[in-house]
C-alpha atoms as a PDB file:
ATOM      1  CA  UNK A   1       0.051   3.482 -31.784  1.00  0.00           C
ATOM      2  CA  UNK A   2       0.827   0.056 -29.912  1.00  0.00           C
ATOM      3  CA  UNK A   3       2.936   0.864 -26.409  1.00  0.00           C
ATOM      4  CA  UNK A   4       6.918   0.675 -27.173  1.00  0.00           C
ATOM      5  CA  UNK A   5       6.786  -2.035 -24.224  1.00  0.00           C
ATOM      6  CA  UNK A   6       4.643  -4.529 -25.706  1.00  0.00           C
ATOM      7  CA  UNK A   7       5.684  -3.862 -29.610  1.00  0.00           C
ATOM      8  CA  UNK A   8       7.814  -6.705 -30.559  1.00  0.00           C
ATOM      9  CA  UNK A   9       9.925  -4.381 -32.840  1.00  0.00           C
ATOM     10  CA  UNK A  10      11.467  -2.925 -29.952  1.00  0.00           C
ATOM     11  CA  UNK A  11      11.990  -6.373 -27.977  1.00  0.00           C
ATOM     12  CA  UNK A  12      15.657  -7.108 -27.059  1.00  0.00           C
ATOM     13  CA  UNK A  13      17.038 -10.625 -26.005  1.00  0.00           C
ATOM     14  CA  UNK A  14      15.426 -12.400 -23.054  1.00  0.00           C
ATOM     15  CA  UNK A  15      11.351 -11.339 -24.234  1.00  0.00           C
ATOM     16  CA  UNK A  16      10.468 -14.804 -24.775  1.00  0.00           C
ATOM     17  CA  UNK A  17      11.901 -17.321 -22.052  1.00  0.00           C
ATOM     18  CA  UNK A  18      10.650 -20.369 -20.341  1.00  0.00           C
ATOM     19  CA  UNK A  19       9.299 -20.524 -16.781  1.00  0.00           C
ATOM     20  CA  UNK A  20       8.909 -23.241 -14.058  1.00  0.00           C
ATOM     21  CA  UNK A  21       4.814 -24.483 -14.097  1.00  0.00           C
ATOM     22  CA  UNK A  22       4.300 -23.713 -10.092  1.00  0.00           C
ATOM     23  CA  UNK A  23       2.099 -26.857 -10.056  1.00  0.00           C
ATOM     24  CA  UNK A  24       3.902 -29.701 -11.818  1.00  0.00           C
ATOM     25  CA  UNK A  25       7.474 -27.855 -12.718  1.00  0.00           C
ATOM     26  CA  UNK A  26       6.894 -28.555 -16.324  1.00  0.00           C
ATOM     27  CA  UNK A  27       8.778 -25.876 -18.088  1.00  0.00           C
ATOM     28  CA  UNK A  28       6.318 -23.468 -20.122  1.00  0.00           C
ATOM     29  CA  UNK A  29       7.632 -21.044 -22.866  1.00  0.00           C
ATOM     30  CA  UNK A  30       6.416 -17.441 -22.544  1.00  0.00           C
ATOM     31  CA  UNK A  31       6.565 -13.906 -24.229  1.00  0.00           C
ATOM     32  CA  UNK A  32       7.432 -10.976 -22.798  1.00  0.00           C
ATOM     33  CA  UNK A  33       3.862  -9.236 -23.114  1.00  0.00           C
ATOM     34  CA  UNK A  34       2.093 -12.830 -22.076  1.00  0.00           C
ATOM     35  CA  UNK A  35      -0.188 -11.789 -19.213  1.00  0.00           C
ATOM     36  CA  UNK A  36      -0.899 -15.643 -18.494  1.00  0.00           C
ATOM     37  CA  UNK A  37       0.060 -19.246 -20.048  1.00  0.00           C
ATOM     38  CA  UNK A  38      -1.866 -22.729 -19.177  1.00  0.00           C
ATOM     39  CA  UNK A  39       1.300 -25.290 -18.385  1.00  0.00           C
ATOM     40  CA  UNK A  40       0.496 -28.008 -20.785  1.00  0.00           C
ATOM     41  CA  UNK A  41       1.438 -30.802 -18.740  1.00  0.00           C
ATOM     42  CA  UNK A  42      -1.068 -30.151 -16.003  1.00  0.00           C
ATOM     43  CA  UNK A  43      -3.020 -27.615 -17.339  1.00  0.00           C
ATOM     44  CA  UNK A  44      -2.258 -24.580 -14.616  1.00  0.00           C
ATOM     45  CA  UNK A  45      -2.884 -21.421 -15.786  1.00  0.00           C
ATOM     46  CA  UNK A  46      -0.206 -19.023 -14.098  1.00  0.00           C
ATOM     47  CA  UNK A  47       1.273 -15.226 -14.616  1.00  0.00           C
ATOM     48  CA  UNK A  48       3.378 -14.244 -16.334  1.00  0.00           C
ATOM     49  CA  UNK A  49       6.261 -14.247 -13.719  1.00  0.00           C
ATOM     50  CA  UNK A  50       8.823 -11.526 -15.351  1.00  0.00           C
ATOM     51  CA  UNK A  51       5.896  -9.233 -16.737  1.00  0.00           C
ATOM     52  CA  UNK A  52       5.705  -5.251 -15.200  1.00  0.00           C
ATOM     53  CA  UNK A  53       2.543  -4.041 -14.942  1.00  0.00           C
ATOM     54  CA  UNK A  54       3.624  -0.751 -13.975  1.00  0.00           C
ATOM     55  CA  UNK A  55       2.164   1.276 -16.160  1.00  0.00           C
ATOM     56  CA  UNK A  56      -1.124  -0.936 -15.728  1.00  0.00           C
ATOM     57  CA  UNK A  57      -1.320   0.344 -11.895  1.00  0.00           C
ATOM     58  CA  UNK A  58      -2.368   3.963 -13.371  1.00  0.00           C
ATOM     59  CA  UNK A  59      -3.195   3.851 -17.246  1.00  0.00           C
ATOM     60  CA  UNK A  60      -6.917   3.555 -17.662  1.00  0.00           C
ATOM     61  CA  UNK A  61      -6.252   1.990 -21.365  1.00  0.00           C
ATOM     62  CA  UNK A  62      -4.426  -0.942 -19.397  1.00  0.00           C
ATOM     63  CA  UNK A  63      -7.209  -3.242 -19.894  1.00  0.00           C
ATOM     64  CA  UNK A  64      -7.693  -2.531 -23.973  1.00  0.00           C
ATOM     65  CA  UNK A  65      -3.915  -3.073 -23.968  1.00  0.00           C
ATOM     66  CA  UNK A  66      -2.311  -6.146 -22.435  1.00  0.00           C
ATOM     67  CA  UNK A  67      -6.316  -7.750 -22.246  1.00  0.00           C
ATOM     68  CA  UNK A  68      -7.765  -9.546 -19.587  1.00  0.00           C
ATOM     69  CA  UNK A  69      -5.694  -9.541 -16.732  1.00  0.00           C
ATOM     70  CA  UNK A  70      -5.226 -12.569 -14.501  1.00  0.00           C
ATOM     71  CA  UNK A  71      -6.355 -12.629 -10.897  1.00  0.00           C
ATOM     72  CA  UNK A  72      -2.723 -12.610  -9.758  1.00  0.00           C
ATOM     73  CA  UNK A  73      -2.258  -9.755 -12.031  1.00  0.00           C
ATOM     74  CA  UNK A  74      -4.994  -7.534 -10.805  1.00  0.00           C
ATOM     75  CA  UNK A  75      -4.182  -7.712  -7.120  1.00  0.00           C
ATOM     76  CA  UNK A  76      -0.536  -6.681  -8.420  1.00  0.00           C
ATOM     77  CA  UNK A  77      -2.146  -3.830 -10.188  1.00  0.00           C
ATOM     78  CA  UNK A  78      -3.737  -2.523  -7.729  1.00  0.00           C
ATOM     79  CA  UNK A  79      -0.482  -3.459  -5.482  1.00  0.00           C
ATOM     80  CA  UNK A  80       1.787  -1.122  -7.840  1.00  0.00           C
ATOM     81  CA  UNK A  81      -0.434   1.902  -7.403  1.00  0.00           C
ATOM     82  CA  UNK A  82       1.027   2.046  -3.692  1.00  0.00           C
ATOM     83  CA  UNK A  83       4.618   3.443  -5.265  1.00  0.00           C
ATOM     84  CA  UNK A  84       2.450   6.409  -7.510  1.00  0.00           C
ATOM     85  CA  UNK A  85       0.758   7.325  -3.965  1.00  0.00           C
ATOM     86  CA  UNK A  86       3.906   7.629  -2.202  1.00  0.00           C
ATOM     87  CA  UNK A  87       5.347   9.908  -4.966  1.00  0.00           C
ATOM     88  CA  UNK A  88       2.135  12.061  -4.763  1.00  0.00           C
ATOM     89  CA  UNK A  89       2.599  12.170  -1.167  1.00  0.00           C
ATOM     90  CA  UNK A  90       6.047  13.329  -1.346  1.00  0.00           C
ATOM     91  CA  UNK A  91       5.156  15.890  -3.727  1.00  0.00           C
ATOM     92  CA  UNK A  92       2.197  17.053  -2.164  1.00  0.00           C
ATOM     93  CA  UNK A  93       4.528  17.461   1.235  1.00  0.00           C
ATOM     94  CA  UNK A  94       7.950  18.911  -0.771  1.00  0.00           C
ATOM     95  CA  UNK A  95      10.105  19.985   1.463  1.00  0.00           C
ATOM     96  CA  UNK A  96       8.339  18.505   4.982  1.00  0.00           C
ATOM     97  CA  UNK A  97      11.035  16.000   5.697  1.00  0.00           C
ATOM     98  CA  UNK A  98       9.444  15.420   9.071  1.00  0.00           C
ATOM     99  CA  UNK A  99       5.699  14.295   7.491  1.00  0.00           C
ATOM    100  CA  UNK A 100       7.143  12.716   4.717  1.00  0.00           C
ATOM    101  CA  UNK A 101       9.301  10.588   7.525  1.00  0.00           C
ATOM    102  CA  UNK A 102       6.480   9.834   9.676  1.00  0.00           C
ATOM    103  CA  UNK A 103       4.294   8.243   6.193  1.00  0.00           C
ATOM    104  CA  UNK A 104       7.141   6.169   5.185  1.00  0.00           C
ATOM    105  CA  UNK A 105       7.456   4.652   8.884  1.00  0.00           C
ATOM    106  CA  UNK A 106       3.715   4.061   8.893  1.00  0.00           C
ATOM    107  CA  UNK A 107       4.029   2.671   5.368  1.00  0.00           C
ATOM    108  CA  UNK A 108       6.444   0.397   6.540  1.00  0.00           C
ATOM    109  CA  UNK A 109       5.228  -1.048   9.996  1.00  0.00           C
ATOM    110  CA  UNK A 110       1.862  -1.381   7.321  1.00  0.00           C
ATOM    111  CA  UNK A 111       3.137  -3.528   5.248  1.00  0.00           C
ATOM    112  CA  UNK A 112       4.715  -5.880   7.631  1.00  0.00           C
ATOM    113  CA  UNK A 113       1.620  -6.170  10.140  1.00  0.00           C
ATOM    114  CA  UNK A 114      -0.743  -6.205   7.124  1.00  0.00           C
ATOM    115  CA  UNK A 115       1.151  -9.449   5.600  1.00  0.00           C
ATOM    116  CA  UNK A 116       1.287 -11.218   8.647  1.00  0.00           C
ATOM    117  CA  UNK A 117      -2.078 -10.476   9.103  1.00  0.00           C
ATOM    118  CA  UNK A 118      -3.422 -10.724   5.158  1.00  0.00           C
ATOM    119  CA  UNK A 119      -4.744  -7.735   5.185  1.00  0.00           C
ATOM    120  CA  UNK A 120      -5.792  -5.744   1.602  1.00  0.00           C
ATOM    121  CA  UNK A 121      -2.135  -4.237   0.884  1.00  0.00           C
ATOM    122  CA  UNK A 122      -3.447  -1.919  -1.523  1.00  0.00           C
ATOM    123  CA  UNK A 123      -5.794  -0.359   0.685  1.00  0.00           C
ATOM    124  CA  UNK A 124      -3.534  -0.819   3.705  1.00  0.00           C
ATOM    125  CA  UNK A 125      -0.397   0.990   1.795  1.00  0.00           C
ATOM    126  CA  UNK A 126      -2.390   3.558   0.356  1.00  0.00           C
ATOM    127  CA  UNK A 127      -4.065   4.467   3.836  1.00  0.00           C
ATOM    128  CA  UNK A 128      -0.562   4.376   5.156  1.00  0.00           C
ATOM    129  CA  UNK A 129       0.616   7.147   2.581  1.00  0.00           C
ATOM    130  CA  UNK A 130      -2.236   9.418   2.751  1.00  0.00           C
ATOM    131  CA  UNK A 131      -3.421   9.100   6.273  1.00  0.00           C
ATOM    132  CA  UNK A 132      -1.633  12.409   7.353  1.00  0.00           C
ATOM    133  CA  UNK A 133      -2.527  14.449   3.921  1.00  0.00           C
ATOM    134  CA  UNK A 134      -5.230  16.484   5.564  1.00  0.00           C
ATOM    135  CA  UNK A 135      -2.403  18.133   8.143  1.00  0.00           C
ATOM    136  CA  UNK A 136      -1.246  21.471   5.995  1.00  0.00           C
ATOM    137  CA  UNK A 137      -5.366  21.975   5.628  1.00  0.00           C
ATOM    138  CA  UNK A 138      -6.280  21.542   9.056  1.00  0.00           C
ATOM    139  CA  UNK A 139      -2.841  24.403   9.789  1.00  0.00           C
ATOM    140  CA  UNK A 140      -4.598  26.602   7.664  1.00  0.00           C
ATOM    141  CA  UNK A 141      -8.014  26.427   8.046  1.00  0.00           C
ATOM    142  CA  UNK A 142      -8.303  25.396  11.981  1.00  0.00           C
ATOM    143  CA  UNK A 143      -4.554  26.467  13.219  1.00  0.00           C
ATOM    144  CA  UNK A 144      -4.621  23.114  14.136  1.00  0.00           C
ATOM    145  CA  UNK A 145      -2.887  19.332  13.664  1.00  0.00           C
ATOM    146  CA  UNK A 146      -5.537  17.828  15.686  1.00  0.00           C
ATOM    147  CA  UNK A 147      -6.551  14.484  14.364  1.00  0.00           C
ATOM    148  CA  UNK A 148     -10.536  14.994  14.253  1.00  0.00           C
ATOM    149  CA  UNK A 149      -9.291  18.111  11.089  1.00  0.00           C
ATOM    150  CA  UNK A 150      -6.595  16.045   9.868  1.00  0.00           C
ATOM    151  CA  UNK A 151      -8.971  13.662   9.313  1.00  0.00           C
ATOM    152  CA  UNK A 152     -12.316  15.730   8.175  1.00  0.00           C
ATOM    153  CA  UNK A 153      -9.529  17.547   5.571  1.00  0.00           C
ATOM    154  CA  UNK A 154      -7.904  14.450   4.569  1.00  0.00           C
ATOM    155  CA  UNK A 155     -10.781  12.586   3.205  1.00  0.00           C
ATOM    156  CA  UNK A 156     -11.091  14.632   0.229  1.00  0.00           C
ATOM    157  CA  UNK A 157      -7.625  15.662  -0.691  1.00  0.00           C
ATOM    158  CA  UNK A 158      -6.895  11.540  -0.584  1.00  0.00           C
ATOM    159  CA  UNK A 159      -9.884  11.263  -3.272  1.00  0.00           C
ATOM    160  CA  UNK A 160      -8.326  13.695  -5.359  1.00  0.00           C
ATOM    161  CA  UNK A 161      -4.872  11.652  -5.738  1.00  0.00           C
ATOM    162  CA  UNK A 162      -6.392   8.765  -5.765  1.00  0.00           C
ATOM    163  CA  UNK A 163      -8.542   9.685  -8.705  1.00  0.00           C
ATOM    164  CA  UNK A 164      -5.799  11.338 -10.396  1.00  0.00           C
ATOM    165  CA  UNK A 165      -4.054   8.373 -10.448  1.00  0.00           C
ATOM    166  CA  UNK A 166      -6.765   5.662 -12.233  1.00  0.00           C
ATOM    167  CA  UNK A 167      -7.473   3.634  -8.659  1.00  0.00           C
ATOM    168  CA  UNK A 168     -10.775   2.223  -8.745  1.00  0.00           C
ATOM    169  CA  UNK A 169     -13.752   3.553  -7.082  1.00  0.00           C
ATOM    170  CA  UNK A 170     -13.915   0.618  -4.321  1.00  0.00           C
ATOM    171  CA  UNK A 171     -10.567   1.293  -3.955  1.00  0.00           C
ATOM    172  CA  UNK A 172     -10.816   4.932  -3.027  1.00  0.00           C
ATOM    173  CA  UNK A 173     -13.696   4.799  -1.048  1.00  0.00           C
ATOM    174  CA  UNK A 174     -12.434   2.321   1.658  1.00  0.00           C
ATOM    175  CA  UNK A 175      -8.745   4.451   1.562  1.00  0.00           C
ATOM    176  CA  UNK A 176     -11.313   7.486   1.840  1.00  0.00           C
ATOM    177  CA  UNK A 177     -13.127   6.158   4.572  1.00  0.00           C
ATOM    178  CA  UNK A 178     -10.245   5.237   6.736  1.00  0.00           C
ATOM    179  CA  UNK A 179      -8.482   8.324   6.407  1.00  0.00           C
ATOM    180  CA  UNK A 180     -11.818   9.956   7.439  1.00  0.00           C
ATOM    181  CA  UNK A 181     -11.526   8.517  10.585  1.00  0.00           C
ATOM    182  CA  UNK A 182      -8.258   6.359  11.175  1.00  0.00           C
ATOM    183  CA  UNK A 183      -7.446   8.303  14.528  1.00  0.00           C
ATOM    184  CA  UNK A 184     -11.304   7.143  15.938  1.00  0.00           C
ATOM    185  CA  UNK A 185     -11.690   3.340  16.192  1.00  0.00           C
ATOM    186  CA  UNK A 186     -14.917   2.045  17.345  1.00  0.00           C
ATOM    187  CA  UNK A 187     -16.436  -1.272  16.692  1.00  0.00           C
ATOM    188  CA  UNK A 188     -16.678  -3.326  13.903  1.00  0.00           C
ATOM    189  CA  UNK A 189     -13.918  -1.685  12.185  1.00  0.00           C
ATOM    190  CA  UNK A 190     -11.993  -3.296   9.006  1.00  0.00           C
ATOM    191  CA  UNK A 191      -8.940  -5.311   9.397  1.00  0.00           C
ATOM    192  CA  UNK A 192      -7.689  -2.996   7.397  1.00  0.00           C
ATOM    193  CA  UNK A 193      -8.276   0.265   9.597  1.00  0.00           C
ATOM    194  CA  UNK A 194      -7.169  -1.953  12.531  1.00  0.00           C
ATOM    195  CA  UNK A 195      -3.546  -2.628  10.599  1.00  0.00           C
ATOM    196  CA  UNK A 196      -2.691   1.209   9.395  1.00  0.00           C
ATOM    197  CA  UNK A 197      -3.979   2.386  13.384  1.00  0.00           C
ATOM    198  CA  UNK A 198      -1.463   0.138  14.619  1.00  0.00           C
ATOM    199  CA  UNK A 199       1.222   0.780  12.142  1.00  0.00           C
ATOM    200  CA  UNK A 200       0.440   4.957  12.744  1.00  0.00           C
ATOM    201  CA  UNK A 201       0.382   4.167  16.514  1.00  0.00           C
ATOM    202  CA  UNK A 202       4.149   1.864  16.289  1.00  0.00           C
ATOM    203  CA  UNK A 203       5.290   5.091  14.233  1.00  0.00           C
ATOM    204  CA  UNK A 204       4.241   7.782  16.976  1.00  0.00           C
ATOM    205  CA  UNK A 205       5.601   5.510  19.676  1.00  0.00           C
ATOM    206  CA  UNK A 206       9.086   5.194  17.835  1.00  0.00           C
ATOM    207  CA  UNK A 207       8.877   9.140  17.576  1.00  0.00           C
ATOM    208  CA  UNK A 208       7.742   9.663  21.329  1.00  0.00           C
ATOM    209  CA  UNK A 209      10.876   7.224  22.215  1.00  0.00           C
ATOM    210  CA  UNK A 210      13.402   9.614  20.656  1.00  0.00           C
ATOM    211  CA  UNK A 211      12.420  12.762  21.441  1.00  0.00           C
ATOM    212  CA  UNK A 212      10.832  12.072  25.476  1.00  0.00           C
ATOM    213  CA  UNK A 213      11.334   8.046  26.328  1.00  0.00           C
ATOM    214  CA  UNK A 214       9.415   6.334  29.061  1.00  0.00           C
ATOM    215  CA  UNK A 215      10.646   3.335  31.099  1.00  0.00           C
ATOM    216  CA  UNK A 216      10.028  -0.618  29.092  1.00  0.00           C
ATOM    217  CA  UNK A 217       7.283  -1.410  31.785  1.00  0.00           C
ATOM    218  CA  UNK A 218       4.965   1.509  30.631  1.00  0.00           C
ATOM    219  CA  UNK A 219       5.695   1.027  27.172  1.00  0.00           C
ATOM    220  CA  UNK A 220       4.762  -2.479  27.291  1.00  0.00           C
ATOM    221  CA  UNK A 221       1.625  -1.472  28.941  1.00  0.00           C
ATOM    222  CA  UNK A 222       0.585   0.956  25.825  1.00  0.00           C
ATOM    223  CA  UNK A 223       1.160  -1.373  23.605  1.00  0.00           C
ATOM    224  CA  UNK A 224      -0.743  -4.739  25.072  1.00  0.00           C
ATOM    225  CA  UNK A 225      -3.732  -1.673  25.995  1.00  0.00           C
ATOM    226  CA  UNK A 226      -3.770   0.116  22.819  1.00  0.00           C
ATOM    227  CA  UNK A 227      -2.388  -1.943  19.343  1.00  0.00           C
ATOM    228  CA  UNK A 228      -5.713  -3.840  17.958  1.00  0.00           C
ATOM    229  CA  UNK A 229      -4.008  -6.686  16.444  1.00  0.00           C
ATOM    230  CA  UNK A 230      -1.930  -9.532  17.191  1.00  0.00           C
ATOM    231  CA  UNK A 231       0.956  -8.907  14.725  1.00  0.00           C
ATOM    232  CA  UNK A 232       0.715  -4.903  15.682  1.00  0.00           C
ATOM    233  CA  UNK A 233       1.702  -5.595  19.457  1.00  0.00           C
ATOM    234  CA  UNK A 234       4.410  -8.219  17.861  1.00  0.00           C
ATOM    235  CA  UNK A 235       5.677  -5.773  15.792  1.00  0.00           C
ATOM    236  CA  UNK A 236       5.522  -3.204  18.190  1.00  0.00           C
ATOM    237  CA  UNK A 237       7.095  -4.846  20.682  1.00  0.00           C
ATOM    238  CA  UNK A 238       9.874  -5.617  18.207  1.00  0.00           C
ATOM    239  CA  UNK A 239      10.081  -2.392  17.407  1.00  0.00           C
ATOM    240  CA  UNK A 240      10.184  -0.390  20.808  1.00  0.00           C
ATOM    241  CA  UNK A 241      11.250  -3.088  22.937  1.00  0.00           C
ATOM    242  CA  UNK A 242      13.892  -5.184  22.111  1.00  0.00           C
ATOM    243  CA  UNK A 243      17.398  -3.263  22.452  1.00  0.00           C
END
């Protein structure tokens, strides 16, 4: 049975349209379930601009359907599985408001620090999500949220979701291996460790601020001592600073 989305029967208005050629601006005629098209004028090959590869971030048919993705396709793939991981994470947390809270903010302070820093979003993002998912494990086995059993719990519950989900195996073992250890920098880490520690750091700073705030000066200190990139203390200062 061909998907419903890229079945031709079920097309409405708009599934073939033209699109500007990034390169030249010639204008280049596509299909809905075009992955790619080469502009004819200058010979570009581009994505498909309007195409959703939604169901490509998680199917493990994608490939045998909608055939060889693009490069700027794949990194969106793997860019889209960020949205499944935050739904996991909600579920896995239900009714924990507070953790769920706390991920989002990380996720958030993530994404900006890891663009201005070009960072791996997919790895970044999914970090961001699952860094705290060893917590309820660490409660119940240790009666305790400290970070070396958030992390030793959170390893392994992050592979679980992440394999659940269709992410490839590169992909979960770098996630894996910074939510093994992403309270515990040392050197030679990853960009990407160094963007979701400063992101989880800007987050737990924020919370600190509202529930026990220290004067600017000290603040400022923290974050110039202890944020390992140059868009983290930007964004932190940002953040925490400016009133």
């Amino acid at each position: 049975m061909k998907c419903p989305g890229q079945d031709s029967r079920y097309w409405k208005p708009g599934a073939i349209f033209d699109a500007k050629c990034p390169e030249c601006g010639h204008t280049v005629e596509f299909f809905k379930d075009d992955t790619a098209r080469k502009c004819e004028k200058c010979g570009h090959r581009f994505a498909n601009p309007d195409m959703d590869f939604g169901c490509a971030s998680y199917c493990q048919y994608a490939e045998q359907c909608i055939g060889d993705l693009p490069p700027e396709a794949v990194a969106q793939r793997d860019d889209l599985l960020k949205d499944r991981i935050a739904v996991e994470m909600k579920r896995y947390f239900h009714t924990d408001f507070k953790r769920i809270g706390h991920a989002t903010r990380v996720a958030r302070h993530a994404e900006r620090i890891g663009k201005s820093e070009k960072g791996n979003l997919a790895v970044i993002l999914a970090v961001a999500y699952l860094h705290d998912i060893g917590i309820r494990e660490a409660e119940r086995k240790y009666k305790s949220t400290a970070p070396k059993y958030r992390e030793k719990e959170g390893s392994d519950i992050a592979k679980s979701i992440m394999t659940k989900l269709g992410a490839k195996e590169e992909l979960i073992d770098e996630v894996c291996d910074i939510v093994g250890h992403y309270h515990h920098h040392g050197p030679g880490e990853s960009l990407n460790f160094k963007v979701v520690y400063d992101a989880n750091l800007i987050a737990t700073l924020e919370e600190k601020q509202k529930e026990n705030p220290i004067d600017i000066e000290a603040l400022s200190i923290d974050i110039d001592k202890n944020l390992l990139t140059a868009s983290g203390r930007q964004t932190a200062r940002e953040v925490l600073l400016v009133k």
